[in-house]
C-alpha atoms as a PDB file:
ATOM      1  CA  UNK A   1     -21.433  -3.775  22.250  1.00  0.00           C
ATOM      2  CA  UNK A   2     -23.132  -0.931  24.386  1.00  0.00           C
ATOM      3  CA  UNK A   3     -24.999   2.260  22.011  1.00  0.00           C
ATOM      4  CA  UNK A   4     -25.117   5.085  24.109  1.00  0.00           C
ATOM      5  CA  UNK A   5     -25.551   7.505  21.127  1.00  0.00           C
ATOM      6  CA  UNK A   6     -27.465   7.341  17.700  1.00  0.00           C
ATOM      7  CA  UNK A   7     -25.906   9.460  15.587  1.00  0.00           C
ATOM      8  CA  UNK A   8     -27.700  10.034  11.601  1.00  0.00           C
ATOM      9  CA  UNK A   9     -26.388  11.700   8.846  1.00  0.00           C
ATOM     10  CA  UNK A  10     -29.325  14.245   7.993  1.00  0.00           C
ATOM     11  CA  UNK A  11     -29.697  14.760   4.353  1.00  0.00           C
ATOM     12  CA  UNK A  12     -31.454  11.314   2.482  1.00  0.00           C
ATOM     13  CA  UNK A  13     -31.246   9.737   5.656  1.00  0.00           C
ATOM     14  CA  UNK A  14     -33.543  11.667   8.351  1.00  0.00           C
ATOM     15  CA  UNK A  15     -34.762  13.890   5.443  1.00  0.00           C
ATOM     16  CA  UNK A  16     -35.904  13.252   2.188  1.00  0.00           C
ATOM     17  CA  UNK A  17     -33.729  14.766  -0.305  1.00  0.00           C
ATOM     18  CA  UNK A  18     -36.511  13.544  -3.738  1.00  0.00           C
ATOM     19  CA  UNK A  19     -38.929  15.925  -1.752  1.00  0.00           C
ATOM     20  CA  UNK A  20     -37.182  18.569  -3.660  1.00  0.00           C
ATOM     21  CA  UNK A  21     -38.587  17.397  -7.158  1.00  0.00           C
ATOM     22  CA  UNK A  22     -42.228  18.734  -6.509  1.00  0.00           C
ATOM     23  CA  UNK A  23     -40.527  22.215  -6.765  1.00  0.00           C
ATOM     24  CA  UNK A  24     -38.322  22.212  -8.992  1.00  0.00           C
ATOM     25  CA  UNK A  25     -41.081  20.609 -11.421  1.00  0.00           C
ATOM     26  CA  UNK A  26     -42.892  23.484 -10.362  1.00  0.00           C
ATOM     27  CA  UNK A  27     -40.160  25.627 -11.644  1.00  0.00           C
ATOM     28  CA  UNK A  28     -39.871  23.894 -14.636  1.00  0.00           C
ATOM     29  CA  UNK A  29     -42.303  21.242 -15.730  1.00  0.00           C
ATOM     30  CA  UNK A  30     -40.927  18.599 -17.650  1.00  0.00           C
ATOM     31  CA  UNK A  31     -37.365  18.956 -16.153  1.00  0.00           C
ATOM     32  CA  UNK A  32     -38.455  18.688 -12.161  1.00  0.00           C
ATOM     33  CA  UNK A  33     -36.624  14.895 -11.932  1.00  0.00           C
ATOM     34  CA  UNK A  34     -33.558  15.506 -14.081  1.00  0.00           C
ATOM     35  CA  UNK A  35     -32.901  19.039 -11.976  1.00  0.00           C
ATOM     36  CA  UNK A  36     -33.439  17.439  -8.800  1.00  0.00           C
ATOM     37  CA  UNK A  37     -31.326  14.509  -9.931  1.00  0.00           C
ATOM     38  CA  UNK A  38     -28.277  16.555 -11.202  1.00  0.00           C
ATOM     39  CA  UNK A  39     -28.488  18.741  -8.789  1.00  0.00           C
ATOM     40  CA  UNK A  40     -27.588  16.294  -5.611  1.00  0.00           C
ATOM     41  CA  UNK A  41     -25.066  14.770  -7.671  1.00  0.00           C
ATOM     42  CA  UNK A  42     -22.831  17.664  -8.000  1.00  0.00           C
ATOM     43  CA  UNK A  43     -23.736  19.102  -4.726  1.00  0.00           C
ATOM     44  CA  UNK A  44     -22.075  15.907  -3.392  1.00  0.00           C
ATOM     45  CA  UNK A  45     -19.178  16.060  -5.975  1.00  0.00           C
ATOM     46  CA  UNK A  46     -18.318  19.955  -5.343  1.00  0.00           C
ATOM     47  CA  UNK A  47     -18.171  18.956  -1.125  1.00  0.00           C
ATOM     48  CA  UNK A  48     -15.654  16.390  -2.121  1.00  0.00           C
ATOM     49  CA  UNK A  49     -13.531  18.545  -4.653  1.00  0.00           C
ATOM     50  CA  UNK A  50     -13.525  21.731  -2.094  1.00  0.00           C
ATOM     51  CA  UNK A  51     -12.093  18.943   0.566  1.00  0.00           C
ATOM     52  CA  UNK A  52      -9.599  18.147  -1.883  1.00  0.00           C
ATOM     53  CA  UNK A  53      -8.689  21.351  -3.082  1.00  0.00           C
ATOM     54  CA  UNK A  54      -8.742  22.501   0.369  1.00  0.00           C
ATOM     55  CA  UNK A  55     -10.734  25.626  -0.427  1.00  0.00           C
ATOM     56  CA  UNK A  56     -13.970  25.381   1.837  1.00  0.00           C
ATOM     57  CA  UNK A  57     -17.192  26.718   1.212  1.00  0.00           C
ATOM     58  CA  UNK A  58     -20.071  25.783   3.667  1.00  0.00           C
ATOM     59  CA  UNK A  59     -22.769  23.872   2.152  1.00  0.00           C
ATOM     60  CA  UNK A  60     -25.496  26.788   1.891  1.00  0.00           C
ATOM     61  CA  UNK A  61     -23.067  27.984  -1.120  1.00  0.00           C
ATOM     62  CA  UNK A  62     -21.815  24.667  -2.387  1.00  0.00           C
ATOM     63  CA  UNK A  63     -26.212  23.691  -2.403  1.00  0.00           C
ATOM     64  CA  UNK A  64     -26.141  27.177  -4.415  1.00  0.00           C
ATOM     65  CA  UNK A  65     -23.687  26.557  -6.836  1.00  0.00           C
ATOM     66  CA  UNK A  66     -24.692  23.037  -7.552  1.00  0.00           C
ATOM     67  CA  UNK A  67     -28.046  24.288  -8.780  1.00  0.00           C
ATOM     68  CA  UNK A  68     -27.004  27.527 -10.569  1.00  0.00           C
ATOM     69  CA  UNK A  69     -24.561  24.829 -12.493  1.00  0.00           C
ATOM     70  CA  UNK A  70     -27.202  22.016 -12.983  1.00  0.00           C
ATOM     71  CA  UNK A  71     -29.630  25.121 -14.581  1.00  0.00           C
ATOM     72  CA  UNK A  72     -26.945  26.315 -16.708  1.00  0.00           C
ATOM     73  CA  UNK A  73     -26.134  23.265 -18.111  1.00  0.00           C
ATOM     74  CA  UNK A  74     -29.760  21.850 -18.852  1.00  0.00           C
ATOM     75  CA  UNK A  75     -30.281  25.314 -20.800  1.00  0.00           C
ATOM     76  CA  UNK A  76     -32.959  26.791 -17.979  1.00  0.00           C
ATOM     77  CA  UNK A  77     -33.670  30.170 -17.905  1.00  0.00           C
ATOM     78  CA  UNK A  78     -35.055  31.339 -14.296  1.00  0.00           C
ATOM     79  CA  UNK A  79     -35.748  34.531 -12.752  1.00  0.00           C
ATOM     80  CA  UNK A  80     -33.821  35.062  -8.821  1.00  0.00           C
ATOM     81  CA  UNK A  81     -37.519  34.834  -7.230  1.00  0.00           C
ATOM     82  CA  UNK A  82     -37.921  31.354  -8.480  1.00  0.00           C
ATOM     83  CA  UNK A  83     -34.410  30.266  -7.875  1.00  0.00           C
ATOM     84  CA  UNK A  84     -34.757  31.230  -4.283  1.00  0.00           C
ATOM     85  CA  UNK A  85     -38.005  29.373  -4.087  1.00  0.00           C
ATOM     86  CA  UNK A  86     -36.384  26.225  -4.893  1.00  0.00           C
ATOM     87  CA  UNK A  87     -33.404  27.065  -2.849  1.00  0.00           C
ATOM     88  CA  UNK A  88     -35.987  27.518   0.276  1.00  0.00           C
ATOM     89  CA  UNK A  89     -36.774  24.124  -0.167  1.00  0.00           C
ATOM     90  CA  UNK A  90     -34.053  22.569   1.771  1.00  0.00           C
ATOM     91  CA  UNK A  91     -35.323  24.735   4.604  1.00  0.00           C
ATOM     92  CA  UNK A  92     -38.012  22.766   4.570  1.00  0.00           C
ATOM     93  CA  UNK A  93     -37.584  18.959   3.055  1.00  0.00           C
ATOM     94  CA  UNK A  94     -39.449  16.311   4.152  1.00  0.00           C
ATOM     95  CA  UNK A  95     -38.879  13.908   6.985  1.00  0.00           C
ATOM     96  CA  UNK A  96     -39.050  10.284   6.245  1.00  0.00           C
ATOM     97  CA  UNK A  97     -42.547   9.240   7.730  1.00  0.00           C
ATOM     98  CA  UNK A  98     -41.202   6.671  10.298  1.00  0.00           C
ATOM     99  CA  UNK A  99     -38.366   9.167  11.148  1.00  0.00           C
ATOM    100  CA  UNK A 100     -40.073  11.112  13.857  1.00  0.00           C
ATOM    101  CA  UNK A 101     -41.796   8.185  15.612  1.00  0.00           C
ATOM    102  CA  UNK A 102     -37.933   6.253  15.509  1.00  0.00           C
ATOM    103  CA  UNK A 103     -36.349   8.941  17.133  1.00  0.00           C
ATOM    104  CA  UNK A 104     -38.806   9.082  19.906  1.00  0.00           C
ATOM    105  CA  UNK A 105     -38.795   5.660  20.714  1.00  0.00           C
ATOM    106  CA  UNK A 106     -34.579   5.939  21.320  1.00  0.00           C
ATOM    107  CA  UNK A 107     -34.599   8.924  23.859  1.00  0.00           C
ATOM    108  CA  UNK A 108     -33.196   6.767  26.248  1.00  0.00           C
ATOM    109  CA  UNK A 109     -29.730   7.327  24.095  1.00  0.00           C
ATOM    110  CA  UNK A 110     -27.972  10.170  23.144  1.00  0.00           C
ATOM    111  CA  UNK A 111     -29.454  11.094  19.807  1.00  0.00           C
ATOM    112  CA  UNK A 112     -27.684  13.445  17.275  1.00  0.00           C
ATOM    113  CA  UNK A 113     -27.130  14.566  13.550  1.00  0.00           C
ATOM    114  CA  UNK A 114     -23.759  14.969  12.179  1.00  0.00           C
ATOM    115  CA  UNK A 115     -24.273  16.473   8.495  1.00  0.00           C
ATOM    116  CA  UNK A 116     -22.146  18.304   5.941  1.00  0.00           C
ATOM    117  CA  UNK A 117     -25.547  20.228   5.886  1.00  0.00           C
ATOM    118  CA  UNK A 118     -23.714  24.362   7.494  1.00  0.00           C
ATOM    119  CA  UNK A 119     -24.884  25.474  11.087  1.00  0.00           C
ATOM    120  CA  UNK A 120     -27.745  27.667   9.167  1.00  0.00           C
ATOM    121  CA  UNK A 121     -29.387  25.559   7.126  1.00  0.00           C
ATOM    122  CA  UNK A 122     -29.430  22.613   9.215  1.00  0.00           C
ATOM    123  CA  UNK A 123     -30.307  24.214  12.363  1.00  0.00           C
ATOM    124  CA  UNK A 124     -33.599  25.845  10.379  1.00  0.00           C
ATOM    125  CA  UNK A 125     -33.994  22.321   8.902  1.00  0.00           C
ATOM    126  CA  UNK A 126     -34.556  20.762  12.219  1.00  0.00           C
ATOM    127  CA  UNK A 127     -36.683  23.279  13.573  1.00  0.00           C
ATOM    128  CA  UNK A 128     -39.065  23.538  10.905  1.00  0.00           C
ATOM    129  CA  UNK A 129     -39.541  19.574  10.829  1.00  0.00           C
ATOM    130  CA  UNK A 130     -40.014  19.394  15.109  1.00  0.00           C
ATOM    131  CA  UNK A 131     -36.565  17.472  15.846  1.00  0.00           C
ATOM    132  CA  UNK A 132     -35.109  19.744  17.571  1.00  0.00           C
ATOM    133  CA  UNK A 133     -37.500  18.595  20.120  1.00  0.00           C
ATOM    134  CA  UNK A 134     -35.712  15.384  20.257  1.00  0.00           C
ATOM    135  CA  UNK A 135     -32.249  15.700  19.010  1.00  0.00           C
ATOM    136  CA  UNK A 136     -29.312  16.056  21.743  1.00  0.00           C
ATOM    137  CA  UNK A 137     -27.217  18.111  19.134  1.00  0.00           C
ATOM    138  CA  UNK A 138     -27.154  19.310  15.286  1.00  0.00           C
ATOM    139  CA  UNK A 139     -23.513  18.452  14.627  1.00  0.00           C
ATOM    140  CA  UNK A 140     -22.156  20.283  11.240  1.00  0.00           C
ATOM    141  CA  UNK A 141     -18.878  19.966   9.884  1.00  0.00           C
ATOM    142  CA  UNK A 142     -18.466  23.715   9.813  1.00  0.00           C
ATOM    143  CA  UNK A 143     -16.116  24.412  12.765  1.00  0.00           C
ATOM    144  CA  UNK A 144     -13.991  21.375  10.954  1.00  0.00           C
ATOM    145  CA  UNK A 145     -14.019  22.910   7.642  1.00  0.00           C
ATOM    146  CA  UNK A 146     -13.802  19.713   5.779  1.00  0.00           C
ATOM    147  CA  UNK A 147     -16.859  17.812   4.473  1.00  0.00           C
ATOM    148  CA  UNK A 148     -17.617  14.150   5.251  1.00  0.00           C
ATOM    149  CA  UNK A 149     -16.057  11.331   4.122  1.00  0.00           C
ATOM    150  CA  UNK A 150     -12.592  12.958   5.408  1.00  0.00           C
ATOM    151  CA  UNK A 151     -12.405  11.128   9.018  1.00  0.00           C
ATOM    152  CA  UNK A 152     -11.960  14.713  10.685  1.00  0.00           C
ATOM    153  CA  UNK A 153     -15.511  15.265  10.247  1.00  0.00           C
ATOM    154  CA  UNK A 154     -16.576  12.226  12.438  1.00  0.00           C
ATOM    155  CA  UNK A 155     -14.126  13.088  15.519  1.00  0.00           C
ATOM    156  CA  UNK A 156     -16.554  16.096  15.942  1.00  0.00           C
ATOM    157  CA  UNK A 157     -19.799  12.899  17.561  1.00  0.00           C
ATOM    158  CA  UNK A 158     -17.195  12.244  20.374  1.00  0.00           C
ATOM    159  CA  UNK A 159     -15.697  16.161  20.876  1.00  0.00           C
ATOM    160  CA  UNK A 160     -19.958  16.862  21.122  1.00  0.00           C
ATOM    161  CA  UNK A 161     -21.546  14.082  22.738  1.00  0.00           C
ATOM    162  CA  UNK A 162     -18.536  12.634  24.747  1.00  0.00           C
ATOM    163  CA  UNK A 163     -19.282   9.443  23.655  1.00  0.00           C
ATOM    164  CA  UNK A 164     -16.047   7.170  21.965  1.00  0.00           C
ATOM    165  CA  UNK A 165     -16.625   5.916  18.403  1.00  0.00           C
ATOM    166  CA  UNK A 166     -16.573   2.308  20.005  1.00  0.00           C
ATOM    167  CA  UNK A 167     -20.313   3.446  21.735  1.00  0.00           C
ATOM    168  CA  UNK A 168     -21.782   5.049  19.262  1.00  0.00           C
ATOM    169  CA  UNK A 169     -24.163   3.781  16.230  1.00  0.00           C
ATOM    170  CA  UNK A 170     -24.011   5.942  13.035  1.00  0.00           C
ATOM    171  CA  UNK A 171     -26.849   5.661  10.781  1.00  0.00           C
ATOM    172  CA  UNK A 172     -26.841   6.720   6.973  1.00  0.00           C
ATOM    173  CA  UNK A 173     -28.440   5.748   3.509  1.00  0.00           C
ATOM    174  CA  UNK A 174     -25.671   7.282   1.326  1.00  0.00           C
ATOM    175  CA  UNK A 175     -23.316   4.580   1.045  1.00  0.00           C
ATOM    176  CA  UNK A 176     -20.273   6.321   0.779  1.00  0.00           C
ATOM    177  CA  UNK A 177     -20.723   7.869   4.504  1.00  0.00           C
ATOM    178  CA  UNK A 178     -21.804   4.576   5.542  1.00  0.00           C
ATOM    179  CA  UNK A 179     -18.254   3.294   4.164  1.00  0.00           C
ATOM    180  CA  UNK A 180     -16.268   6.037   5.573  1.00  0.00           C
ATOM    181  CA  UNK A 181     -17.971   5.805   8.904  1.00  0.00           C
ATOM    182  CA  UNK A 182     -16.739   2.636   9.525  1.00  0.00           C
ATOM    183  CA  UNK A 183     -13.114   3.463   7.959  1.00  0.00           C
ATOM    184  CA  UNK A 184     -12.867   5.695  11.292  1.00  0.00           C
ATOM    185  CA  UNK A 185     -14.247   2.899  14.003  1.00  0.00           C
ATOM    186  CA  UNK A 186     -18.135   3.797  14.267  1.00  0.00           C
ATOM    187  CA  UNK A 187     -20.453   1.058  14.644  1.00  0.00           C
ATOM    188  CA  UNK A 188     -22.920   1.620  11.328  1.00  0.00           C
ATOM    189  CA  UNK A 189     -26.004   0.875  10.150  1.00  0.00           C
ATOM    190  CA  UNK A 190     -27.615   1.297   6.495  1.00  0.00           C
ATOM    191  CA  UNK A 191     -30.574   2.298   5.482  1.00  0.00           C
ATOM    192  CA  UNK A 192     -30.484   0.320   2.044  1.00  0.00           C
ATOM    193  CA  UNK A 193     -34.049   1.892   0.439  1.00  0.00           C
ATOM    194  CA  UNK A 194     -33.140   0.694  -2.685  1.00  0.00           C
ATOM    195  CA  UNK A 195     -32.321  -2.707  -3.457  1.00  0.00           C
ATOM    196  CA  UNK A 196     -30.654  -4.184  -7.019  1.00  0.00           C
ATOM    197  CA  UNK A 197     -33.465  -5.936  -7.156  1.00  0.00           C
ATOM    198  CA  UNK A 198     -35.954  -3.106  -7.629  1.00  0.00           C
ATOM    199  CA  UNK A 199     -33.326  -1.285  -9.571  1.00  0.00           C
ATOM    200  CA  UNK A 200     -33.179  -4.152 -12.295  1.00  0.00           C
ATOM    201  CA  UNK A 201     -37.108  -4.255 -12.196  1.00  0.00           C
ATOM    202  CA  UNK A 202     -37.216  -0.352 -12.605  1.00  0.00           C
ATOM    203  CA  UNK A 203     -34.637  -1.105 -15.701  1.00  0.00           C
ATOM    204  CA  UNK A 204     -36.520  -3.617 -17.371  1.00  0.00           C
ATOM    205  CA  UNK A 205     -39.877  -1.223 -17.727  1.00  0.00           C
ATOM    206  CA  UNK A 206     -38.603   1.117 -19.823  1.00  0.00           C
ATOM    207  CA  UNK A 207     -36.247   1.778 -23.127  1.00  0.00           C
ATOM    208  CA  UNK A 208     -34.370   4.719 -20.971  1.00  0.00           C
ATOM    209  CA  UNK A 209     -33.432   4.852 -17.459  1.00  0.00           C
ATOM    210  CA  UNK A 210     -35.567   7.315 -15.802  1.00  0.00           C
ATOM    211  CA  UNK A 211     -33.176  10.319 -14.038  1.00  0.00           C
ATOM    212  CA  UNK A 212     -34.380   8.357 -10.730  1.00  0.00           C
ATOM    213  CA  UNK A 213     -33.392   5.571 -11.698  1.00  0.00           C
ATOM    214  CA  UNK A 214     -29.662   6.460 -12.983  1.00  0.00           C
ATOM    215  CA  UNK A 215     -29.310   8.315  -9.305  1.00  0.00           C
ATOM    216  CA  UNK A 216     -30.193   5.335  -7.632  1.00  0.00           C
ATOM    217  CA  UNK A 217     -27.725   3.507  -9.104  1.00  0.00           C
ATOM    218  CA  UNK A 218     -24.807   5.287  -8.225  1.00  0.00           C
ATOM    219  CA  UNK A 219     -25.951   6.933  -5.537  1.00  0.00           C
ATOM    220  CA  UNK A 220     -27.686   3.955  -3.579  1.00  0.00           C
ATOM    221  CA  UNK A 221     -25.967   1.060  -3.929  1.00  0.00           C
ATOM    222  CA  UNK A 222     -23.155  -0.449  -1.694  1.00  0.00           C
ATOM    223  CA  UNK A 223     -19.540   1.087  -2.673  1.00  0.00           C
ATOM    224  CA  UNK A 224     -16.638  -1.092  -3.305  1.00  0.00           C
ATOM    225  CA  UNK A 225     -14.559  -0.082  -1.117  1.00  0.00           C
ATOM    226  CA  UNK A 226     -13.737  -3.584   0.976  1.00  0.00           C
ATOM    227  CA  UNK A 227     -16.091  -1.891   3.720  1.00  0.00           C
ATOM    228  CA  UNK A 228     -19.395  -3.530   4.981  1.00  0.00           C
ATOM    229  CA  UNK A 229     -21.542  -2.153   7.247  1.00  0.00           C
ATOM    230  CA  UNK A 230     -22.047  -3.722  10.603  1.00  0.00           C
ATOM    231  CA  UNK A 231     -26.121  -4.023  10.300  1.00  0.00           C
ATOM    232  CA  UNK A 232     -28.146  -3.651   6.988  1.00  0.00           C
ATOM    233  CA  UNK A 233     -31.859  -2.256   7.406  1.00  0.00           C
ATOM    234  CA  UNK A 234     -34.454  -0.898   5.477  1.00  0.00           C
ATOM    235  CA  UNK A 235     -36.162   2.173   7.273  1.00  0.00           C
ATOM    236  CA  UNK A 236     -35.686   4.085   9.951  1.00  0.00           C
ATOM    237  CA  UNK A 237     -38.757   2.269  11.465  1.00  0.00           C
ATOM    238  CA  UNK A 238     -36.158  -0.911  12.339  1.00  0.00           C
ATOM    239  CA  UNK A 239     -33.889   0.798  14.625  1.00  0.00           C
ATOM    240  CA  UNK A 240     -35.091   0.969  17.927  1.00  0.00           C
ATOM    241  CA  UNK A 241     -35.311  -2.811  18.108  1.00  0.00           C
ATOM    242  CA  UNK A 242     -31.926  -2.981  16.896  1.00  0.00           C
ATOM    243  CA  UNK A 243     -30.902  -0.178  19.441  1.00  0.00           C
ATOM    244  CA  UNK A 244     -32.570  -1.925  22.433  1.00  0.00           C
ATOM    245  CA  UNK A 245     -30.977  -5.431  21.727  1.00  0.00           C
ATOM    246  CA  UNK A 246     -27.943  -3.135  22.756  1.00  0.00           C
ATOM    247  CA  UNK A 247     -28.643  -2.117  26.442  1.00  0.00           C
ATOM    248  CA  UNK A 248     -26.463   0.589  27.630  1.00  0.00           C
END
């Protein structure tokens, strides 16, 4: 197999989506983790229901709604200054720390993101974290209209980078993109962060499971969905040794 592009899904992957929590505790201390936490999970959800439904919204309003419901449900009062504040955040999350150095040891290959993130948000997102200094492209789904997993999302690597599915090496932590990714033909790798192992260990410490902890598990782990990804790794740091045992 030949990699000519490296292609990585943005949010959880390149970008560190728990970097959201120091705000949001900020906001309001004591709930911080269970905001952040319910949050991402329906942000995810409401991208898959508007797919279904076929009634788009771009993911700068989807990201809105999410939180506006995950405050009204939790009982949280908040003013529109502090709302915004936490919004800003994902302006601004943090890069893995090996994700930088990773990316600049693969210039040799075409290297892109293809994200649900919209054309706004991601294109500040990149900017304000220095990729866009090493990124070929900032793919979003927004000229599909139709958030990842559907398979019409992924035909937009080739229709960008000219580079067939066959060539190309996706990279994601979310499991479910991972699976889909390979539904349409990419090569993929997985960031697996979390392993059962140090789920069961986080279990086992405590009489409740932690916010963190629940989101992990159904948000981390491998799907079963008969799909397996073609290489298993554990940080961003492992990929341009896998990339380079694939000479273009």
């Amino acid at each position: 197999m030949t990699i000519k592009a490296v292609v990585f899904d943005a949010y959880g992957t390149l970008y560190d989506i728990q970097s959201v929590a120091a705000v949001t505790e900020e906001a309001f201390p004591g709930y911080g983790e269970i905001v952040t936490q319910i949050w991402r999970i329906k942000q995810l959800e409401y991208t898959w229901l508007r797919s279904l439904m076929r009634r788009y919204q771009d993911f700068s309003v989807i990201t809105r709604d999410s939180l506006t419901y995950t405050l009204r449900c939790l009982g949280l009062k908040h003013d529109p200054a502090a709302f915004e504040l936490i919004m800003d955040k994902y302006l601004q999350l943090d890069l893995y720390p090996d994700a930088a150095a990773a990316l600049a040891a693969m210039r040799d290959r075409k290297l892109a993101i293809l994200s649900n993130g919209s054309t706004g948000m991601l294109n500040a997102l990149v900017r304000n974290s220095g990729l866009d200094r090493v990124l070929d492209a900032t793919i979003s789904i927004d000229s599909r209209k139709i958030f990842k997993p559907a398979p019409d999302a992924y035909t937009l690597i080739e229709s960008t980078l000219d580079v067939p599915p066959a060539e190309v090496l996706f990279v994601s932590s979310n499991p479910w993109d991972v699976c889909c990714a390979k539904a349409f033909g990419l090569n993929v790798a997985w960031i697996e962060r979390v392993t059962p192992e140090s789920l069961a260990l986080a279990c086992v410490k405590s009489d409740s499971v932690a916010p963190l902890t629940m989101f992990k598990a159904i948000r981390t782990q491998m799907d079963e969905l008969g799909l397996e990804p073609d290489y298993r790794i554990h940080a961003l740091s492992e990929l341009p040794g896998l990339v380079a045992s694939h000479e273009p």
